[in-house]
C-alpha atoms as a PDB file:
ATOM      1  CA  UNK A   1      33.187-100.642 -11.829  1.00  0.00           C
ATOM      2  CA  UNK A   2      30.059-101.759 -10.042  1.00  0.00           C
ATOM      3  CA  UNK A   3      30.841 -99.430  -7.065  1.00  0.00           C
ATOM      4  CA  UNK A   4      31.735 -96.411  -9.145  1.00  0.00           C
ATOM      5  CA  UNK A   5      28.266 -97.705 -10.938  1.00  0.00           C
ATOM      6  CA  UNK A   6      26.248 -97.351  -7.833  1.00  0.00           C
ATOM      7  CA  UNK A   7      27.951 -94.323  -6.606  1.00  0.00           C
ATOM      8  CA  UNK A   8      27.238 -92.224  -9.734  1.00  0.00           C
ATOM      9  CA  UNK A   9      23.681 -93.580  -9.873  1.00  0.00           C
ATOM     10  CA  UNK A  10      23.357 -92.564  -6.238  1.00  0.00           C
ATOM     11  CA  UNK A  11      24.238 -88.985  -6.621  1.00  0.00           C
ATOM     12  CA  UNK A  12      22.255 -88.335 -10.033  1.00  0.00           C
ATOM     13  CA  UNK A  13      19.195 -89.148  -8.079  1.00  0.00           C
ATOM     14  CA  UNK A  14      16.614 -86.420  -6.889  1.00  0.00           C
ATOM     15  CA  UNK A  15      16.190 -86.882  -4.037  1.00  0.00           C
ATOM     16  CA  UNK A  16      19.534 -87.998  -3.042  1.00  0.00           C
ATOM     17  CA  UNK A  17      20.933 -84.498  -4.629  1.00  0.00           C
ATOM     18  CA  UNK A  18      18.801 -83.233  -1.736  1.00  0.00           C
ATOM     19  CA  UNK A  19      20.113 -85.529   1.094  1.00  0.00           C
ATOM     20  CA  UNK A  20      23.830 -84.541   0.131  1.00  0.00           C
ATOM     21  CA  UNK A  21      23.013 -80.785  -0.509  1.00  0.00           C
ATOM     22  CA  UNK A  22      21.493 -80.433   3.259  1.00  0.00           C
ATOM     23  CA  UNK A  23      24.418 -82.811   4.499  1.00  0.00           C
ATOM     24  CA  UNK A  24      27.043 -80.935   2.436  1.00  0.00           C
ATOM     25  CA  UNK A  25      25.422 -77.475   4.612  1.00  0.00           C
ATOM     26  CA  UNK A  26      25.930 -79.493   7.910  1.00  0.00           C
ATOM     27  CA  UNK A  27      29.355 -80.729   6.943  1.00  0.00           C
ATOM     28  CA  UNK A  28      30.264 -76.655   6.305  1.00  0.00           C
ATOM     29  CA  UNK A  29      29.020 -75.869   9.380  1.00  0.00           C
ATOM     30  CA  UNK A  30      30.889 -78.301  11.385  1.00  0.00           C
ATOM     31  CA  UNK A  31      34.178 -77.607  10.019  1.00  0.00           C
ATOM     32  CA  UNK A  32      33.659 -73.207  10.937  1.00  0.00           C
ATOM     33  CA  UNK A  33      32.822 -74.436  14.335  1.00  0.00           C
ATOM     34  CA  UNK A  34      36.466 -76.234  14.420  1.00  0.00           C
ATOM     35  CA  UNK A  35      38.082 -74.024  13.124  1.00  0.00           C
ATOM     36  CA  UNK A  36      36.602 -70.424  14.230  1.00  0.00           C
ATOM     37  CA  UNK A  37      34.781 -71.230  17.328  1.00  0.00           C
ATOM     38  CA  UNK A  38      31.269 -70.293  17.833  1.00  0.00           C
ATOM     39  CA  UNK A  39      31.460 -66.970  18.444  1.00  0.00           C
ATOM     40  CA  UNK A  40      30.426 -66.036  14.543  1.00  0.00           C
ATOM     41  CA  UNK A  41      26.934 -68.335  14.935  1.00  0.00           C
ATOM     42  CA  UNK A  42      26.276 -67.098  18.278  1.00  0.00           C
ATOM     43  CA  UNK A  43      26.418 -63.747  16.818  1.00  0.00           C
ATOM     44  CA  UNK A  44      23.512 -64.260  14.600  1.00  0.00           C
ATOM     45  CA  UNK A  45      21.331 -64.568  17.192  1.00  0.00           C
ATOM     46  CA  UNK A  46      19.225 -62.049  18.542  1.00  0.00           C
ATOM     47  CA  UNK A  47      20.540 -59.936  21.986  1.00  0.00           C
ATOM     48  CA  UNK A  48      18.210 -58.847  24.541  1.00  0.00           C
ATOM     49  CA  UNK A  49      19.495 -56.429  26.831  1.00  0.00           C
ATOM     50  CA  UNK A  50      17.951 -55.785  30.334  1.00  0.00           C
ATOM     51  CA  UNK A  51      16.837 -52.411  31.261  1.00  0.00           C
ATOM     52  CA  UNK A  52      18.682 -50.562  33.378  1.00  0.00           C
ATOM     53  CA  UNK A  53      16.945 -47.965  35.603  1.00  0.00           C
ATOM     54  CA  UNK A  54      18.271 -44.787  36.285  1.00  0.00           C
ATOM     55  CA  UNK A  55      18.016 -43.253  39.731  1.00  0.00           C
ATOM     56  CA  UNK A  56      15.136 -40.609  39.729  1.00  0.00           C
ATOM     57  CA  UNK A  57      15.963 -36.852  39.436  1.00  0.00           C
ATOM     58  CA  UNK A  58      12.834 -35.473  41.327  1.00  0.00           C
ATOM     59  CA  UNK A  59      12.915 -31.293  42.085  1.00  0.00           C
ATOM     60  CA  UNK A  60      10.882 -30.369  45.024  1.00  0.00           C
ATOM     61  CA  UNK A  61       7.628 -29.449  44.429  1.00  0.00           C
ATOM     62  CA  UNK A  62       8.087 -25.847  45.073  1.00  0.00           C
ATOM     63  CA  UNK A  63      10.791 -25.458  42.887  1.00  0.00           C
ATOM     64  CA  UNK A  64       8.384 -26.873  39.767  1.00  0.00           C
ATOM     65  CA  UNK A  65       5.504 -24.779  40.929  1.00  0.00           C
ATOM     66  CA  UNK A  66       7.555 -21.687  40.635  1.00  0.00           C
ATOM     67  CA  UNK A  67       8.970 -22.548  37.445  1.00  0.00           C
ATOM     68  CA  UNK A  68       5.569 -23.607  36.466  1.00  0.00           C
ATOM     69  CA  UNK A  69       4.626 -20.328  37.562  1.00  0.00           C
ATOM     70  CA  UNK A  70       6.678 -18.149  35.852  1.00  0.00           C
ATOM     71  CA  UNK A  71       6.711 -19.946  32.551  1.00  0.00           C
ATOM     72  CA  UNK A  72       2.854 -19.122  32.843  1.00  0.00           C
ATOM     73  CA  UNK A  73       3.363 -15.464  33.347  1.00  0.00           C
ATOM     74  CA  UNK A  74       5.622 -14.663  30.862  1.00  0.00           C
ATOM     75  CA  UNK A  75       3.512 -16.807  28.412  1.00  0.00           C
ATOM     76  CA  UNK A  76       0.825 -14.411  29.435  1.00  0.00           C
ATOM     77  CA  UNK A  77       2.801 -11.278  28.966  1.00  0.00           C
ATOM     78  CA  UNK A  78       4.266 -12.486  25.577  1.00  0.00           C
ATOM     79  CA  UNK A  79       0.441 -12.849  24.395  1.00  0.00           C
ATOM     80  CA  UNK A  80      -0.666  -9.205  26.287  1.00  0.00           C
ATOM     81  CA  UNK A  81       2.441  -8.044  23.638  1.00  0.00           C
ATOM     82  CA  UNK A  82       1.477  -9.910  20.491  1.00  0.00           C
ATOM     83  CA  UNK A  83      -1.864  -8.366  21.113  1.00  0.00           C
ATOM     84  CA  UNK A  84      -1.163  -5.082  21.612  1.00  0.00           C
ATOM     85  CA  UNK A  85       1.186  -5.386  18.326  1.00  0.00           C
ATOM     86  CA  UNK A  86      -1.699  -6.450  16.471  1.00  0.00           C
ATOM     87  CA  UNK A  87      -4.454  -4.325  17.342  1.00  0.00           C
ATOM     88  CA  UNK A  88      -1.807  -1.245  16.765  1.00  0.00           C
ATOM     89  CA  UNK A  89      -1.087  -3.062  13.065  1.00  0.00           C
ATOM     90  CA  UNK A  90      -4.832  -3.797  12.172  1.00  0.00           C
ATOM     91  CA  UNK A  91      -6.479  -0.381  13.888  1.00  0.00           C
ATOM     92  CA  UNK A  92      -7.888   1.899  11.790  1.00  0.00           C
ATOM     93  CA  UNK A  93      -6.618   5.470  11.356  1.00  0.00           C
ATOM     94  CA  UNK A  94      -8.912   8.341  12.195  1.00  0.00           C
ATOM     95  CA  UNK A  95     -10.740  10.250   9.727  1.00  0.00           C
ATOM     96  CA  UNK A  96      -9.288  12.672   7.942  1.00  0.00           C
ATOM     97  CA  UNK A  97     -11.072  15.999   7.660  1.00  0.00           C
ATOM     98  CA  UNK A  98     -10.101  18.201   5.309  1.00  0.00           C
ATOM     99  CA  UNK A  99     -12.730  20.821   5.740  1.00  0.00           C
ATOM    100  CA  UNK A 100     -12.942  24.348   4.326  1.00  0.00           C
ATOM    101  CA  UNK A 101     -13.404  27.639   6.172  1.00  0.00           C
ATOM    102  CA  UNK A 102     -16.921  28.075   6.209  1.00  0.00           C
ATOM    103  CA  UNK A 103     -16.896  31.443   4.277  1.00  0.00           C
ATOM    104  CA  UNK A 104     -15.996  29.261   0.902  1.00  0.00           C
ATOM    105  CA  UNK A 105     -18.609  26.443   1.335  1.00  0.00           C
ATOM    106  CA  UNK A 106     -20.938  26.312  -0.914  1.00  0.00           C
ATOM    107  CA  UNK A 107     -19.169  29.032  -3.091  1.00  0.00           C
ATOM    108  CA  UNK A 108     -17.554  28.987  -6.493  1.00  0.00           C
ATOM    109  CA  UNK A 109     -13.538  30.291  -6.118  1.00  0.00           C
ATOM    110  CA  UNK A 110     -11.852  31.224  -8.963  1.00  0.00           C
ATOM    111  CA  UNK A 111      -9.023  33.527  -7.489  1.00  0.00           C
ATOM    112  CA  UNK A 112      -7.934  34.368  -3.658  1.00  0.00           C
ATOM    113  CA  UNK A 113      -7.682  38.073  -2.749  1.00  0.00           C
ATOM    114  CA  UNK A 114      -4.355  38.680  -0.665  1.00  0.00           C
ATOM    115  CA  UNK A 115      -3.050  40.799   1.629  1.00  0.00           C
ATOM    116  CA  UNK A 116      -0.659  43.604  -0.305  1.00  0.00           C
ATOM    117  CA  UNK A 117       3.093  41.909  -0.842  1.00  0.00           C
ATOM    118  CA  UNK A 118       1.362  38.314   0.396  1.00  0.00           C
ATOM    119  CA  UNK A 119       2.531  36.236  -3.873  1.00  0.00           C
ATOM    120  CA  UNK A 120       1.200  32.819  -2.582  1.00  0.00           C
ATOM    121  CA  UNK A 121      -0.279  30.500  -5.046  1.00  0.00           C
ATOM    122  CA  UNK A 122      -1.836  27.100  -4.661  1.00  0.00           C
ATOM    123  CA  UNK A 123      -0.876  24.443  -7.579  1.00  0.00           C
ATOM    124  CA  UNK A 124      -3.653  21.659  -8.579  1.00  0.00           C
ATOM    125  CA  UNK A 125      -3.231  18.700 -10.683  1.00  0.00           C
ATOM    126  CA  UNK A 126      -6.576  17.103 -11.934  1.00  0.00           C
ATOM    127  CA  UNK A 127      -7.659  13.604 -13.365  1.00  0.00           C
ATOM    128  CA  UNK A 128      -4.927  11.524 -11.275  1.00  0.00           C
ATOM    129  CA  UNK A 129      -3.876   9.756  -9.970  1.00  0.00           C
ATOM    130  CA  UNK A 130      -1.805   7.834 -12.444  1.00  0.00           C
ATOM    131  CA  UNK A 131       1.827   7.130 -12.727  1.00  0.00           C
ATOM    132  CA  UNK A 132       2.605  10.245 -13.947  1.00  0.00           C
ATOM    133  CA  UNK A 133       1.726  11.667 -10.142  1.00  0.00           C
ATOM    134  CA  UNK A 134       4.254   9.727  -8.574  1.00  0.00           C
ATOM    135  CA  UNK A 135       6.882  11.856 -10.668  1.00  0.00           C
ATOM    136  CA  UNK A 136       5.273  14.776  -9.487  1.00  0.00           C
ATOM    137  CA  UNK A 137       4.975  13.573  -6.024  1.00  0.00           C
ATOM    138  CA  UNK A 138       8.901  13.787  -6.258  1.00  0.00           C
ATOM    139  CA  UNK A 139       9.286  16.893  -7.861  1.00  0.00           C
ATOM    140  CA  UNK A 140       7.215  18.496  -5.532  1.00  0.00           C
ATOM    141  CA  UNK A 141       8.815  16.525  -2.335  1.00  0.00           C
ATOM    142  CA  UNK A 142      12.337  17.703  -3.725  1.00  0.00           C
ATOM    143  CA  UNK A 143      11.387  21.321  -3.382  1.00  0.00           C
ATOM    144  CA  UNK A 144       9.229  20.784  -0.459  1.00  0.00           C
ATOM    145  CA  UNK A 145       5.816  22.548  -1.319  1.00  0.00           C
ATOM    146  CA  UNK A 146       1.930  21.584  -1.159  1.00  0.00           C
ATOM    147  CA  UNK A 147      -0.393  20.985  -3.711  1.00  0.00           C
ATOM    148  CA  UNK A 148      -3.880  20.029  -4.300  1.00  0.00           C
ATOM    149  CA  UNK A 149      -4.769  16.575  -6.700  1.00  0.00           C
ATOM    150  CA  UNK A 150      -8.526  16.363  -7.914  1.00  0.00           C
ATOM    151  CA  UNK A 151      -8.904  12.609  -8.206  1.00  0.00           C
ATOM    152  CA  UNK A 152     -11.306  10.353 -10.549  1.00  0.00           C
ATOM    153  CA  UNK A 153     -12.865   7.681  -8.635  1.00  0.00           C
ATOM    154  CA  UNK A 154     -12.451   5.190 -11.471  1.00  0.00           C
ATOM    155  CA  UNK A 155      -8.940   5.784 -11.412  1.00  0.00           C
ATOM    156  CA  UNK A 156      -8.635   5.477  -7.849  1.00  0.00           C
ATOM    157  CA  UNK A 157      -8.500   1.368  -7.340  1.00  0.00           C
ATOM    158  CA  UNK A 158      -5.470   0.834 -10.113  1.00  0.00           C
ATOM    159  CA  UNK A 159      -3.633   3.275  -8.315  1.00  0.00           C
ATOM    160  CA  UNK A 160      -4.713   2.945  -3.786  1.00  0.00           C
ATOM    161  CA  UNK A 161      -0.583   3.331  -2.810  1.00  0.00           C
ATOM    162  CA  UNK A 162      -0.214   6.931  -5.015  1.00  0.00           C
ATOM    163  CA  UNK A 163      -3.317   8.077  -3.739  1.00  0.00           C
ATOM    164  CA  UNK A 164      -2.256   7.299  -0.079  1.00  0.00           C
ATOM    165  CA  UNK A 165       1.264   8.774  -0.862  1.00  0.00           C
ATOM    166  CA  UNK A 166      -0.679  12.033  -1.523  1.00  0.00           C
ATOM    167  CA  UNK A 167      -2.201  12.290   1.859  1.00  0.00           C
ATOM    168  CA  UNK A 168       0.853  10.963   3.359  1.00  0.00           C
ATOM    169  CA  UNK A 169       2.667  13.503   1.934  1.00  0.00           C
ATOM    170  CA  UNK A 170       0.608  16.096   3.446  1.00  0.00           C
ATOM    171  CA  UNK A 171      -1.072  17.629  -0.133  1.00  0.00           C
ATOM    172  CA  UNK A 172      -4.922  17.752   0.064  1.00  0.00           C
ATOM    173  CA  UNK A 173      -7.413  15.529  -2.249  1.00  0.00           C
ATOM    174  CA  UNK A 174     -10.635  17.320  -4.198  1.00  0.00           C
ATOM    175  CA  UNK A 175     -13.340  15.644  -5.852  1.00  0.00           C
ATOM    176  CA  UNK A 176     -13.105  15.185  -9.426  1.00  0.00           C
ATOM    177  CA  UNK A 177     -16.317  13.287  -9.899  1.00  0.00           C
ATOM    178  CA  UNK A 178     -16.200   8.978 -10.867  1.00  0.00           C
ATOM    179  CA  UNK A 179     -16.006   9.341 -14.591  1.00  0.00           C
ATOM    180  CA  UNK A 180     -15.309  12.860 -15.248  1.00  0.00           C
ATOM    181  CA  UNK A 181     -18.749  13.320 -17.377  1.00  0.00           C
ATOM    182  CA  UNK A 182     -19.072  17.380 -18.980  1.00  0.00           C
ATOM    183  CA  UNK A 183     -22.977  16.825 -18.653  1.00  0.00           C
ATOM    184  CA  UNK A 184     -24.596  15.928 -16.091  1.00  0.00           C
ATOM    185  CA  UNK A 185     -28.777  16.272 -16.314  1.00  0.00           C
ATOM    186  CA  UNK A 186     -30.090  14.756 -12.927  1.00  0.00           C
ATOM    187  CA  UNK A 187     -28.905  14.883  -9.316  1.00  0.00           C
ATOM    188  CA  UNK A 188     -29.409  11.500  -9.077  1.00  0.00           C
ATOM    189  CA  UNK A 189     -26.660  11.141 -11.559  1.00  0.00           C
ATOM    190  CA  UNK A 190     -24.587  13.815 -10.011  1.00  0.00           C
ATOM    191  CA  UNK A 191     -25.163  12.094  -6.206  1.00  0.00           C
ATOM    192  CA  UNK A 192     -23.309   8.896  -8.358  1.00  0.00           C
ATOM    193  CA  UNK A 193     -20.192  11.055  -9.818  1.00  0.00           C
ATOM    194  CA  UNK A 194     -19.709  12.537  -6.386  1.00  0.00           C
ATOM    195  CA  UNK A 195     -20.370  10.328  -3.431  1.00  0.00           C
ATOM    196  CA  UNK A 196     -18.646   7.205  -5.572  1.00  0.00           C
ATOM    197  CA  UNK A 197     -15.995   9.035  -5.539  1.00  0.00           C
ATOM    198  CA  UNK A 198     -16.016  10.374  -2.094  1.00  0.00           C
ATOM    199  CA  UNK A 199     -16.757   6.955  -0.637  1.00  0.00           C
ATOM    200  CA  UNK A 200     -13.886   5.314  -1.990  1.00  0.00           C
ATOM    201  CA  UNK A 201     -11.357   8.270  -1.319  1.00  0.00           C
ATOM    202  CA  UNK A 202     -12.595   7.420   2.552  1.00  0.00           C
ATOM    203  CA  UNK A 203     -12.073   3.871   2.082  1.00  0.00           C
ATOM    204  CA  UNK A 204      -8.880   4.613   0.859  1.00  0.00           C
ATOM    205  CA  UNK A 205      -7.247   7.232   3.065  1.00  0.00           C
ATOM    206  CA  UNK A 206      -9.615   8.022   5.501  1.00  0.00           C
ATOM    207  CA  UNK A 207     -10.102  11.680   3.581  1.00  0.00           C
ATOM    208  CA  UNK A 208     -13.227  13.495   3.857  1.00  0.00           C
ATOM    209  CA  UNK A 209     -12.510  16.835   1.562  1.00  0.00           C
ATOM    210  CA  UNK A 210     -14.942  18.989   0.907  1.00  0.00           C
ATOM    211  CA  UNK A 211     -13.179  20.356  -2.090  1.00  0.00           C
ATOM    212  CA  UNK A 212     -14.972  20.050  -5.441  1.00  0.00           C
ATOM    213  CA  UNK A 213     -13.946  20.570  -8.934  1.00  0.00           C
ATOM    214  CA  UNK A 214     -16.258  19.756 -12.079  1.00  0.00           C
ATOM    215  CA  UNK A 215     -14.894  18.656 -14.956  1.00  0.00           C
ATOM    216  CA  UNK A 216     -13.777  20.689 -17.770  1.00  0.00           C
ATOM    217  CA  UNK A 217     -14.855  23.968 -15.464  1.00  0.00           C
ATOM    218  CA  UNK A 218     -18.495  23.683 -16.635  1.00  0.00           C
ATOM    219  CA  UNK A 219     -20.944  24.900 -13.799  1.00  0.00           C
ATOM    220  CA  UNK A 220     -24.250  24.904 -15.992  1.00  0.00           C
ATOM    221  CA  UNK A 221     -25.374  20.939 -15.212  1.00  0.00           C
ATOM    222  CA  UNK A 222     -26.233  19.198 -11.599  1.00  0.00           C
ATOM    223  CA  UNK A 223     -22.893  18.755  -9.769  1.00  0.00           C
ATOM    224  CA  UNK A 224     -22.713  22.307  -8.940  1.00  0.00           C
ATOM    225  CA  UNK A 225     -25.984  22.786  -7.456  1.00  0.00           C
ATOM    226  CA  UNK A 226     -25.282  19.428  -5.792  1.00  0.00           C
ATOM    227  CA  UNK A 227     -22.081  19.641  -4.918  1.00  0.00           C
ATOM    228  CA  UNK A 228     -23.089  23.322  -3.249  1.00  0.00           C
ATOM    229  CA  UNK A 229     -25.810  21.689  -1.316  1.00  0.00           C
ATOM    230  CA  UNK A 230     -22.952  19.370  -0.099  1.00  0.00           C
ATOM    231  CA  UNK A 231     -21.103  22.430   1.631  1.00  0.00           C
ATOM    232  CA  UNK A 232     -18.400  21.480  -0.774  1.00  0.00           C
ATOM    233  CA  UNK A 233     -16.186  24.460  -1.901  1.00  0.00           C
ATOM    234  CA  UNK A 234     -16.374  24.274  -6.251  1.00  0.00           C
ATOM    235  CA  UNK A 235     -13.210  25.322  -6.571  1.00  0.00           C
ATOM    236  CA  UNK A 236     -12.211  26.435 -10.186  1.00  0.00           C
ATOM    237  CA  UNK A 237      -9.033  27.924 -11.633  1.00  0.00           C
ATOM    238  CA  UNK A 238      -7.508  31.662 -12.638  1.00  0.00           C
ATOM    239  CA  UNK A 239      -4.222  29.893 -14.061  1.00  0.00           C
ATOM    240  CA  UNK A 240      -5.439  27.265 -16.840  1.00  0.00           C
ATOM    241  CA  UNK A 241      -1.608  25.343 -18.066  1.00  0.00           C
ATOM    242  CA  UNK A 242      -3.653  23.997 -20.944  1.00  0.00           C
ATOM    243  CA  UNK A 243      -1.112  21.387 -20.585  1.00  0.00           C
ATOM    244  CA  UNK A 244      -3.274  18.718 -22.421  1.00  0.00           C
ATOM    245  CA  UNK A 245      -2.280  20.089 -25.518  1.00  0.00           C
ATOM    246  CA  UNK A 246       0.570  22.509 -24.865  1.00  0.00           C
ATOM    247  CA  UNK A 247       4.124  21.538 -25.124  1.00  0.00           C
ATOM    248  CA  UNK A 248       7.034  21.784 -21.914  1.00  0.00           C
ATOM    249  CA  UNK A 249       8.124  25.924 -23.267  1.00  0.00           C
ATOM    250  CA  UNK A 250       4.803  26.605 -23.752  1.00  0.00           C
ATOM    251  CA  UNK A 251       3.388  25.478 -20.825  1.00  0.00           C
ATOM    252  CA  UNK A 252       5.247  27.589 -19.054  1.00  0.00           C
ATOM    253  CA  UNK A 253       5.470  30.559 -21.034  1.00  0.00           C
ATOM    254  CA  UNK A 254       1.398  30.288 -20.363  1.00  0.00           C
ATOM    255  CA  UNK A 255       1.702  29.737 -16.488  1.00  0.00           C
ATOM    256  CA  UNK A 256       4.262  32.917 -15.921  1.00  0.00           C
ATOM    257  CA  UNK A 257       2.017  35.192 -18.644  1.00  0.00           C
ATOM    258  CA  UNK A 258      -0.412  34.608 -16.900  1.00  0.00           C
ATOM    259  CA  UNK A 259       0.424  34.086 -13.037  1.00  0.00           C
ATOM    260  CA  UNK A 260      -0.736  36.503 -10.162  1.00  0.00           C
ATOM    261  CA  UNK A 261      -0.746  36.470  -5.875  1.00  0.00           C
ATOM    262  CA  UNK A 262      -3.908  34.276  -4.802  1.00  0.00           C
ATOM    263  CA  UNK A 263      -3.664  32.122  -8.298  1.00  0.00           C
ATOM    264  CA  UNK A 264      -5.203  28.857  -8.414  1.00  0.00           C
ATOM    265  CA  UNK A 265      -3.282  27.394 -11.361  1.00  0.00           C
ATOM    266  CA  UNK A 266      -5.143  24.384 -13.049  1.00  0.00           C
ATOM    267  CA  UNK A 267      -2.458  21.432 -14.294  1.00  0.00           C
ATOM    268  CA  UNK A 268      -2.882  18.244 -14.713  1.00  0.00           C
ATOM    269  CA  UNK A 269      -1.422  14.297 -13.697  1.00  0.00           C
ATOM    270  CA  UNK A 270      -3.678  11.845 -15.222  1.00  0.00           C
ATOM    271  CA  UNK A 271      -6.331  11.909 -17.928  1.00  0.00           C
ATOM    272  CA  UNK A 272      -3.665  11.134 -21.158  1.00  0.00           C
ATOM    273  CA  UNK A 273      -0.273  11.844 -21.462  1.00  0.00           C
ATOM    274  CA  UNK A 274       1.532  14.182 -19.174  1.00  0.00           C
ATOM    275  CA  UNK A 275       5.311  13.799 -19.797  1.00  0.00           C
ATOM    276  CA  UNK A 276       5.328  17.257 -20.707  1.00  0.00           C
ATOM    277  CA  UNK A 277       3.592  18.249 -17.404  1.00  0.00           C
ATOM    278  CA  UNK A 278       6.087  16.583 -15.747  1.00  0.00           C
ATOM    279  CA  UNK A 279       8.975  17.949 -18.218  1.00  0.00           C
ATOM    280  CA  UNK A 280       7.891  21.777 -17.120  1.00  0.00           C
ATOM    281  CA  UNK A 281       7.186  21.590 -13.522  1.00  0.00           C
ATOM    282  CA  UNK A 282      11.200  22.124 -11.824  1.00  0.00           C
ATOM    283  CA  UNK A 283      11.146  25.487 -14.086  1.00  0.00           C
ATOM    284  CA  UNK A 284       8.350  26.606 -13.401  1.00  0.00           C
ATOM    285  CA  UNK A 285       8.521  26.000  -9.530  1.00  0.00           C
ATOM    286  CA  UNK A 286      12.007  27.535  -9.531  1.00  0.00           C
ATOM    287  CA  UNK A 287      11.194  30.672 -11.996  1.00  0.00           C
ATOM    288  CA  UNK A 288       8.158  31.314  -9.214  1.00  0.00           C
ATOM    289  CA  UNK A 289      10.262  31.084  -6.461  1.00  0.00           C
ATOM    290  CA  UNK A 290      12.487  33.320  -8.302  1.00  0.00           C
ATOM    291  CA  UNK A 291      10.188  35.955  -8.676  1.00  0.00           C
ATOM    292  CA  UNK A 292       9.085  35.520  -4.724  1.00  0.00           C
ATOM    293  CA  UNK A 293       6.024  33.006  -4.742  1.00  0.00           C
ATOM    294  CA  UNK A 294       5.142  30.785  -2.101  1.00  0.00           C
ATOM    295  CA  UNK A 295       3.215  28.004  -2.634  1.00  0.00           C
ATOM    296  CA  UNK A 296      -0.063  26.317  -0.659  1.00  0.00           C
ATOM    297  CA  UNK A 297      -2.670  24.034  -0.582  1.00  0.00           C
ATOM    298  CA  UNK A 298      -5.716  25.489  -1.596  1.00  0.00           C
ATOM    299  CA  UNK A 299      -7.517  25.311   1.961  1.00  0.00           C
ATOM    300  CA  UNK A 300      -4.590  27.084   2.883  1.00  0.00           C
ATOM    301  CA  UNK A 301      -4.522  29.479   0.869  1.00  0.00           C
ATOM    302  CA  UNK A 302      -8.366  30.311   1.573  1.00  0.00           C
ATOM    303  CA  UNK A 303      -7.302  30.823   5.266  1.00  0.00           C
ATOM    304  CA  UNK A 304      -4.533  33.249   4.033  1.00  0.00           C
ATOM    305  CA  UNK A 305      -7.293  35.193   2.244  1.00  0.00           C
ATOM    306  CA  UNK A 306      -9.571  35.110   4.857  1.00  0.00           C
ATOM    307  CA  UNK A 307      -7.389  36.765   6.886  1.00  0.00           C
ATOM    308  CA  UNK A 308      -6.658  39.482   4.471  1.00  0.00           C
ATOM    309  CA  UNK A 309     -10.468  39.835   3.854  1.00  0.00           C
ATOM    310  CA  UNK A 310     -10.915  40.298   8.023  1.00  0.00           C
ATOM    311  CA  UNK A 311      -7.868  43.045   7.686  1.00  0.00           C
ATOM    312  CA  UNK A 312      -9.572  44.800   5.181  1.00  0.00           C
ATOM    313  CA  UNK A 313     -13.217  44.880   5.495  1.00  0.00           C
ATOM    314  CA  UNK A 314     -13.615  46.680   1.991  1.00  0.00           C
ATOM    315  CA  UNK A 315     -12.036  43.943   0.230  1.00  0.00           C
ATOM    316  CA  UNK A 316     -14.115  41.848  -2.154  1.00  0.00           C
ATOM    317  CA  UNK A 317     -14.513  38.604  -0.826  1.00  0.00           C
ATOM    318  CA  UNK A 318     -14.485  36.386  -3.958  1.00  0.00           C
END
């Protein structure tokens, strides 16, 4: 009993709990050596491996100078191309001038005088653009004809894209003043509603027209003594839709009563509602070519009449 004694109080010790805990370790140790080998402890240590250096693959100096060489010029050729790509992307198109024959600047036209048997007509659309024009941009690109849109400068920044499908298009822009104002007192006021408007058609499209159209039709405030003094032609209507108010049949019941060669034939694309505009315009396009009418721009169809007028020197000119 003493041994068992001593042996018990031995091991319930501290510190001789850690004497046998490292010597149990050491004991473990031992025995995996015996029976495994050391190849499993040698494993834990770290490896270094020696570097081993490859032979040199050196190309002769003239064959890196070449290819030195022409990676350089076709880097240089790539950038000549990227360049030339961007200044065609970012240049800007030339102006635009959609001038009048001089006969008709500074002149109030109402109606074109023809030549006998000549039925053109020129279709305008006033207060756009607006959504509605798109619609008419595709009725009128379906039947491929012409027109002429008088624009509102305050109008013109919601809708940049329709006005530049316009001149795309090939149909001619007019001045429809900034805010479409029936009296105007001073030409300072009037130099506001029409070069506003002007300057941001430029911006826009690169236009310069020198077509004018006050609104409503009235003539007795500034923009028309202005607008004359601008060269512009003030270019009116013999046709008046009065398709503000009017509905689809009626609208063009009023167009064909009244229709005649040389017409200028007032509609409209923006300023309220124009569904109905929109509703009447494949009838009435294919009723006029029915009866033989050709349609034109309004420039164009000054050029037509100027060339009647120099046929027939008797003729009236406006």
């Amino acid at each position: 009993m003493t041994v068992v004694n001593s042996v018990t109080s031995f091991m319930t010790r501290p510190s001789h709990i850690l004497t046998w805990s490292r010597f149990s370790v050491q004991v473990v140790m031992v025995v995996l050596v015996l029976l495994f080998g050391a190849i499993p402890l040698l494993a834990m240590r770290p490896v270094v491996y020696t570097p081993r250096l490859l032979p040199l693959q050196a190309a002769p100096v003239e064959d890196h100078v070449k290819q030195h060489t022409a990676m350089s010029v076709a880097r240089l050729e790539r950038l000549k191309a990227n360049r030339q790509l961007q200044l065609e992307q970012n240049r800007i198109p030339p102006d635009i001038e959609q001038f009048v024959p001089e006969a008709y600047q500074g002149q109030i036209v109402r109606s074109l005088p023809l030549a006998p048997g000549d039925r053109a007509i020129a279709l305008t659309f006033d207060d756009g653009p607006s959504p509605y024009t798109v619609q008419i941009l595709d009725i009128l690109q379906r039947y491929d004809i012409l027109a002429t849109f008088f624009v509102l400068g305050q109008v013109i920044s919601s809708y940049p894209e329709i006005l530049q499908r316009i001149v795309a298009e090939g149909h001619l822009l007019g001045n429809h003043t900034w805010s479409h104002p029936y009296i105007v007192n001073s030409e300072a006021e009037a130099d506001r509603e029409i070069e506003r408007t002007a300057e941001v058609i430029y911006d826009y499209t690169r236009v310069r027209t020198q077509l004018f159209r006050p609104p409503g039709g009235y003539l007795n405030n500034a923009l028309t003594p202005y607008s004359a003094r601008q060269n512009h032609a003030i270019t009116m209507w013999s046709v008046d839709s009065s398709d503000y108010f009017l509905t689809q049949s009626e609208i063009l019941d009023q167009v064909l009563a009244e229709m005649h060669p040389g017409a200028i034939v007032l509609l409209h694309d923006g300023g309220g509602p124009r569904h109905h505009t929109v509703a009447a315009l494949p009838q009435l396009i294919e009723t006029l070519q029915q009866q033989g009418y050709e349609f034109l721009t309004v420039t164009e169809l000054m050029k037509r009449s100027q060339a009647a007028i120099a046929q027939s020197p008797d003729s009236e000119e406006f």
